[in-house]
C-alpha atoms as a PDB file:
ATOM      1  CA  UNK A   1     -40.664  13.471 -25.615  1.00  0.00           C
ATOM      2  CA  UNK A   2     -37.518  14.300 -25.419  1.00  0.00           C
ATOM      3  CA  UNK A   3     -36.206  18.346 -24.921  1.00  0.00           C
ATOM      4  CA  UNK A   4     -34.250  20.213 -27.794  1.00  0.00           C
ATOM      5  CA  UNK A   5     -31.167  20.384 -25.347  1.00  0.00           C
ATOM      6  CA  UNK A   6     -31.065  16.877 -24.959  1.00  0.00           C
ATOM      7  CA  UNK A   7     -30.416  16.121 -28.586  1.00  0.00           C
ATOM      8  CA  UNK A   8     -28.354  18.615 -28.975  1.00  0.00           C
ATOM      9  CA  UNK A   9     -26.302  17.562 -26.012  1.00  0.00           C
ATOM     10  CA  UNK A  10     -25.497  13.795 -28.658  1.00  0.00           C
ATOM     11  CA  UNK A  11     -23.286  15.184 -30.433  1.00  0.00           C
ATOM     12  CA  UNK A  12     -21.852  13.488 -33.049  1.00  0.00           C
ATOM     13  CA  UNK A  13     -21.416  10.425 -31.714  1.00  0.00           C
ATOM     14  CA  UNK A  14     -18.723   8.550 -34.165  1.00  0.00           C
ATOM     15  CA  UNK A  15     -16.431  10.710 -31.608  1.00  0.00           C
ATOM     16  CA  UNK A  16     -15.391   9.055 -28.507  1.00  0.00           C
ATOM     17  CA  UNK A  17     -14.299  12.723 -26.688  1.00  0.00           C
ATOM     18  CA  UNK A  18     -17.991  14.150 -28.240  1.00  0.00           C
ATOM     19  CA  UNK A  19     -19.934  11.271 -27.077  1.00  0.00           C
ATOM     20  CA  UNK A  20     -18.256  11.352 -23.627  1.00  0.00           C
ATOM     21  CA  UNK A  21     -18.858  15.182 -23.659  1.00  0.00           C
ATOM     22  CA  UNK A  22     -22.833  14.637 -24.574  1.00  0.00           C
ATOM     23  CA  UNK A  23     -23.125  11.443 -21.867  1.00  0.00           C
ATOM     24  CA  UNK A  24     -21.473  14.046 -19.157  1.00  0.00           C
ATOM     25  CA  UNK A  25     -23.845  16.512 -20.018  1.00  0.00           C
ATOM     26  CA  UNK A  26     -27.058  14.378 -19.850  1.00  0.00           C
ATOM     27  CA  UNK A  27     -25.860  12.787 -16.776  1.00  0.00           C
ATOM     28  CA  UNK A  28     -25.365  16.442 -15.440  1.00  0.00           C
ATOM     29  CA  UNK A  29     -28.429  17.951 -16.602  1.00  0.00           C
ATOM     30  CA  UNK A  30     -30.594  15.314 -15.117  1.00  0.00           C
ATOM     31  CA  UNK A  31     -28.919  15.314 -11.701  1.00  0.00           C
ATOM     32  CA  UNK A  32     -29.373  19.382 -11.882  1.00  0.00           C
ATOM     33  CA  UNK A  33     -32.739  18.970 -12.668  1.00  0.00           C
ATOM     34  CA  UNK A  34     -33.310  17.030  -9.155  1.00  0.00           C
ATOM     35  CA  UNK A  35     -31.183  19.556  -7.280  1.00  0.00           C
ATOM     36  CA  UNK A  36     -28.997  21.918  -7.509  1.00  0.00           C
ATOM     37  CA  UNK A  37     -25.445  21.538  -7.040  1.00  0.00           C
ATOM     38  CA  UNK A  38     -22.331  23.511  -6.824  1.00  0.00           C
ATOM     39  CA  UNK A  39     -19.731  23.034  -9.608  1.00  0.00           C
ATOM     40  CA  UNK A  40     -17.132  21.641  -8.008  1.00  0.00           C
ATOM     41  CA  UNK A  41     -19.803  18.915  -6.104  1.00  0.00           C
ATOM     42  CA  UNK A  42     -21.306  18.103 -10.034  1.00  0.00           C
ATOM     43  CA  UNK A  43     -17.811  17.759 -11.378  1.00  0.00           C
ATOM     44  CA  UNK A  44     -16.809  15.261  -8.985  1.00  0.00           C
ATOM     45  CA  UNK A  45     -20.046  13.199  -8.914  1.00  0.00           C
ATOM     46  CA  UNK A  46     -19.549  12.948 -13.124  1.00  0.00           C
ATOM     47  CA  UNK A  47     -15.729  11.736 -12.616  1.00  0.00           C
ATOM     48  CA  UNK A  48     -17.085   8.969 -10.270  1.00  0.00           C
ATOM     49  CA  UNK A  49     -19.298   7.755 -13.147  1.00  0.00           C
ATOM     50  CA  UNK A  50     -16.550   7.186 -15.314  1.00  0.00           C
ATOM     51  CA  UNK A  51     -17.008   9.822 -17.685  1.00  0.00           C
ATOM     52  CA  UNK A  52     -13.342  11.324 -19.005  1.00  0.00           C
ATOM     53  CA  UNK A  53     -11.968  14.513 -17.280  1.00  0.00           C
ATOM     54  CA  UNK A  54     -11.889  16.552 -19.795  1.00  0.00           C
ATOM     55  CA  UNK A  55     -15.310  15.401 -21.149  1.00  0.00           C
ATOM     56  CA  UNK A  56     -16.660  16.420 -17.247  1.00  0.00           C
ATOM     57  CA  UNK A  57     -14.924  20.263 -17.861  1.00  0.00           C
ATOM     58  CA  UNK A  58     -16.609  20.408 -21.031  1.00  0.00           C
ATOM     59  CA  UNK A  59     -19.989  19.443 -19.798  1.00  0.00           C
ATOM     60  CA  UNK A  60     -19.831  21.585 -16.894  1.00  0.00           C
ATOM     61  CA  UNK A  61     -18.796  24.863 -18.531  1.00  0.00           C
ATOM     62  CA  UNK A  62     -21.699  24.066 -20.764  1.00  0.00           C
ATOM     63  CA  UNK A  63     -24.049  23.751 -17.972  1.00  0.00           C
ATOM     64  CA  UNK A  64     -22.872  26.582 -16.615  1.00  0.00           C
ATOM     65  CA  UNK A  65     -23.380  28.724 -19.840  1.00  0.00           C
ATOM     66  CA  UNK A  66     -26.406  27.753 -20.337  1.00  0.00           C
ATOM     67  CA  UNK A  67     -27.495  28.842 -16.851  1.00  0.00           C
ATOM     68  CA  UNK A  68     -28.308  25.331 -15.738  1.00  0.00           C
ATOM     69  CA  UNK A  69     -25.437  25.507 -13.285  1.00  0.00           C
ATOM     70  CA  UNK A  70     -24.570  28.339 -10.562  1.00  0.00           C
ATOM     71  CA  UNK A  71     -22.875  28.308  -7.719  1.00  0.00           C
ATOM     72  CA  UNK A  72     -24.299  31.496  -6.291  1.00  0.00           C
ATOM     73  CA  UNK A  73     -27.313  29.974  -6.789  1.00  0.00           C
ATOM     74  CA  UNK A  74     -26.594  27.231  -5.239  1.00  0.00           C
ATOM     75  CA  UNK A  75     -25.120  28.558  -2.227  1.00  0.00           C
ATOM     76  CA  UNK A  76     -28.455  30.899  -1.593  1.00  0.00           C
ATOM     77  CA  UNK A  77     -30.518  27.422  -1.509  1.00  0.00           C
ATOM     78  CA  UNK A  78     -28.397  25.367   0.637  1.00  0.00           C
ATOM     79  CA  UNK A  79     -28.268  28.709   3.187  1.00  0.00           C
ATOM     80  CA  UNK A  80     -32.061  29.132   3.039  1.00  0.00           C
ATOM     81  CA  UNK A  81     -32.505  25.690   3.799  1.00  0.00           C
ATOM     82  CA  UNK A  82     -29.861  25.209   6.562  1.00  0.00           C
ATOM     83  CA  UNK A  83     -31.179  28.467   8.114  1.00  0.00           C
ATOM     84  CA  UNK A  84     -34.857  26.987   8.505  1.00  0.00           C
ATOM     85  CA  UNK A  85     -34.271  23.604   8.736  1.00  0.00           C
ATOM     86  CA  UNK A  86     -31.054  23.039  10.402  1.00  0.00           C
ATOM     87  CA  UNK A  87     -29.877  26.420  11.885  1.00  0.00           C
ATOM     88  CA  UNK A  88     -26.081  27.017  12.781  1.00  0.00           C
ATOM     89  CA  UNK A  89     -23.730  29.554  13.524  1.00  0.00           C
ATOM     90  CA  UNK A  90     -22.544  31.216  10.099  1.00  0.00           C
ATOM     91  CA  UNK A  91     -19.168  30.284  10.605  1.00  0.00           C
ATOM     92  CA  UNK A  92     -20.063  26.176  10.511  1.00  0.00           C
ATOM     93  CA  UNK A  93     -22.537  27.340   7.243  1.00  0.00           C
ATOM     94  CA  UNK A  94     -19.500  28.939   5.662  1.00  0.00           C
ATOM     95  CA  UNK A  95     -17.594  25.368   5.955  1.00  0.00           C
ATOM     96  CA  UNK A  96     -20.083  23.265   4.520  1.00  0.00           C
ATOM     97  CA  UNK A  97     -20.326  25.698   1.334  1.00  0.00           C
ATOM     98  CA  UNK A  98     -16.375  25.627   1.103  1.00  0.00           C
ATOM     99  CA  UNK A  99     -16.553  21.070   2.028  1.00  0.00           C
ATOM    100  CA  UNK A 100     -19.127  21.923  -1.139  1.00  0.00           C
ATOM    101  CA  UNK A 101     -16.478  23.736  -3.451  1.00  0.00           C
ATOM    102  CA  UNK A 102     -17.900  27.169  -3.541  1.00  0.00           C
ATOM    103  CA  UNK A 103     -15.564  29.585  -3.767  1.00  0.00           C
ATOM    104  CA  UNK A 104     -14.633  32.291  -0.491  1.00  0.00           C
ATOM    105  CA  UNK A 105     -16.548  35.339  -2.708  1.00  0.00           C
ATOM    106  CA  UNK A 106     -19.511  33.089  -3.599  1.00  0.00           C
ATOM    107  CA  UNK A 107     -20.106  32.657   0.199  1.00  0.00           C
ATOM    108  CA  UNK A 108     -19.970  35.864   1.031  1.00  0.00           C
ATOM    109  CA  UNK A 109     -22.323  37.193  -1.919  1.00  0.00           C
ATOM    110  CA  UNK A 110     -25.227  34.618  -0.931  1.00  0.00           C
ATOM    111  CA  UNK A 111     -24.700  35.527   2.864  1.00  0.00           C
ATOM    112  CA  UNK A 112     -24.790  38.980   1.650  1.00  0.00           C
ATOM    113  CA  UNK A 113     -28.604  38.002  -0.452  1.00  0.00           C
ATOM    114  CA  UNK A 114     -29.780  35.776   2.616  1.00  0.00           C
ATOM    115  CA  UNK A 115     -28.935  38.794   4.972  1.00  0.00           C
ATOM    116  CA  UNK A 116     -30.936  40.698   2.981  1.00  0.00           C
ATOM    117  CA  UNK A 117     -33.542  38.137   4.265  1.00  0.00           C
ATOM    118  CA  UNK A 118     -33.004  36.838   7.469  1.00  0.00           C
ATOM    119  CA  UNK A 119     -31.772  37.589  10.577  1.00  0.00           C
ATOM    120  CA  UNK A 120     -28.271  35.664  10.289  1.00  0.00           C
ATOM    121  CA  UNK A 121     -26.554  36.324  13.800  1.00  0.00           C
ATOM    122  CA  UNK A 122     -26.018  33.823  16.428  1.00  0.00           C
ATOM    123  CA  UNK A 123     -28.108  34.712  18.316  1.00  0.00           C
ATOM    124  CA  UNK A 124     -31.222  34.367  16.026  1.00  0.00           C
ATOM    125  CA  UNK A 125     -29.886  30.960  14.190  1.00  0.00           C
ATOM    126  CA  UNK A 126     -29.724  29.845  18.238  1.00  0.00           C
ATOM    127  CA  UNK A 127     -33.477  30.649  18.692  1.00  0.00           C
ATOM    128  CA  UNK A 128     -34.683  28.934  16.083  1.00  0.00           C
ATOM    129  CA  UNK A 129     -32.448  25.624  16.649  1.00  0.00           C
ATOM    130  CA  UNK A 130     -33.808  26.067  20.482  1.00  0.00           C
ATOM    131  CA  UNK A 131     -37.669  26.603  19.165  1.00  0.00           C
ATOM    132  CA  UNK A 132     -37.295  23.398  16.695  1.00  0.00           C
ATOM    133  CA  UNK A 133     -36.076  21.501  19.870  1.00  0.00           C
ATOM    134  CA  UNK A 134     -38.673  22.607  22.431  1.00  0.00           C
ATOM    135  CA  UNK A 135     -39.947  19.348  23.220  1.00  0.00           C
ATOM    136  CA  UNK A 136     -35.969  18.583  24.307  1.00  0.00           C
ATOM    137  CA  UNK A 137     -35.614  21.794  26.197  1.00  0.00           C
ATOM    138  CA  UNK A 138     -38.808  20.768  28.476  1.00  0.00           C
ATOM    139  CA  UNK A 139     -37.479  17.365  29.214  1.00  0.00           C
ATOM    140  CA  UNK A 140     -33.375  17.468  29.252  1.00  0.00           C
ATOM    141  CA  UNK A 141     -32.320  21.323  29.043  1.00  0.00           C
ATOM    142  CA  UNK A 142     -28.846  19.770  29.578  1.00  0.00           C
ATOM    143  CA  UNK A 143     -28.608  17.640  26.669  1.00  0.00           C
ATOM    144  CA  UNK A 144     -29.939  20.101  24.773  1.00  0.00           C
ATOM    145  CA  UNK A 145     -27.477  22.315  25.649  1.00  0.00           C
ATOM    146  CA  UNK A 146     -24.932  19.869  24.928  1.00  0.00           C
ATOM    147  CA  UNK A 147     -26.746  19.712  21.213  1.00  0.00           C
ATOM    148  CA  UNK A 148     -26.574  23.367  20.674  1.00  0.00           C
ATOM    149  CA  UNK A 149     -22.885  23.533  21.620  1.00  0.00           C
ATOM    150  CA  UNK A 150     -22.209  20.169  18.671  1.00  0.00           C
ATOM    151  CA  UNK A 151     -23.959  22.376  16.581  1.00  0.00           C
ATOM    152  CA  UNK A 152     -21.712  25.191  17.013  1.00  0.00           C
ATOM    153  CA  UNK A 153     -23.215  27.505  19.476  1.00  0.00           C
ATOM    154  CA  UNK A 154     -21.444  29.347  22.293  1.00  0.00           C
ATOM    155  CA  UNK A 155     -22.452  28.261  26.086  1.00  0.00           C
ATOM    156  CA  UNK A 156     -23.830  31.540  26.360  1.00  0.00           C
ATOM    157  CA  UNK A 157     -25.564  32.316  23.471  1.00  0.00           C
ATOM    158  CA  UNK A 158     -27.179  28.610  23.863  1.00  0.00           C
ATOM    159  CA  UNK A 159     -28.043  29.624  27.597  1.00  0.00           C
ATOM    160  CA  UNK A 160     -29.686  33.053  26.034  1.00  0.00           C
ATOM    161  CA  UNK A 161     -32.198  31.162  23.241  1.00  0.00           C
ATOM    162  CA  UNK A 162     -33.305  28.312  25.969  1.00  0.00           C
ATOM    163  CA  UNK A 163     -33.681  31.288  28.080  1.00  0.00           C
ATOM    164  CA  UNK A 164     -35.822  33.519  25.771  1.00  0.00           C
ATOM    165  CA  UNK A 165     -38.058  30.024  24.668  1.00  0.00           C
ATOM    166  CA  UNK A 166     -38.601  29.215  28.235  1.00  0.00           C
ATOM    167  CA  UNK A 167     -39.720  33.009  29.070  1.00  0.00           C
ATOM    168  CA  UNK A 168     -41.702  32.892  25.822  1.00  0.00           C
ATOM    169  CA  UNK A 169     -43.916  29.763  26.825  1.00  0.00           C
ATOM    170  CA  UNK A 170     -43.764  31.002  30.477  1.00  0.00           C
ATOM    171  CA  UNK A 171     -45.548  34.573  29.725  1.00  0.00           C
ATOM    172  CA  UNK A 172     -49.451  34.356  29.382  1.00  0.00           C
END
């Protein structure tokens, strides 16, 4: 069964620019509906599957006016995720959401909403990159030093979170 926005999205499709429009949007829609995505990341991904440029703009404003497509959004999820899954210093998250084409004040509102949520400092995102490696800090504390500073991480504020694991699984 197919959804009301979906047939709307045809078009009439005797109309080369309207039937490029409705194929963008589909092809948008679905991929949204797997994950979201920033606008500039969805725009890009539509060009590469040949649809028209304009067509893309047209399907993408739509998306976005119908609420399907927000880069706040967007930006909240990919924080909350990198923050639990794959912690790093804020300044290497603020990067990958710019490499991702959100804007400077989209950033800073969903660091502002994930604040509101989490401890965001170094020093915390260190601790919890140190805690998901523990295994590594019992075996090579060097290399995992070495993985913290790739990451992003000062020297000291590495030192501090393999510090405050070791003390933690050290205390009785």
């Amino acid at each position: 069964m197919r959804s009301d926005y979906v047939r709307e999205a045809s078009g009439d499709e005797s109309d080369p620019d309207a039937s490029d429009v409705a194929a963008a949007y589909r092809s948008g829609l679905r991929s949204l509906t797997a994950h979201e995505s920033s606008r500039s990341n969805l725009a890009t991904k539509l060009r590469r599957k040949g649809y028209s440029a304009s067509g893309v703009e047209e399907a993408v404003s739509r998306l976005e006016a119908e609420g399907w497509l927000n880069d706040t959004r967007f930006a909240v999820m990919f924080l909350r995720y990198r923050i639990r899954s794959k912690p790093a210093p804020l300044f290497v998250l603020r990067r990958e959401l710019r490499q991702k084409g959100c804007d400077e004040e989209t950033v800073e509102t969903a660091l502002q909403r994930i604040e509101d949520e989490e401890d965001t400092s170094d020093e915390a995102m260190a601790l919890r990159a140190v805690q998901r490696k523990r295994s590594l800090l019992q075996r090579n504390p060097d290399r995992l030093l070495r993985h913290l500073a790739r990451l992003g991480f000062s020297a000291s504020t590495a030192r501090t979170a393999m510090e405050e694991v070791t003390a933690e699984e050290n205390s009785p």
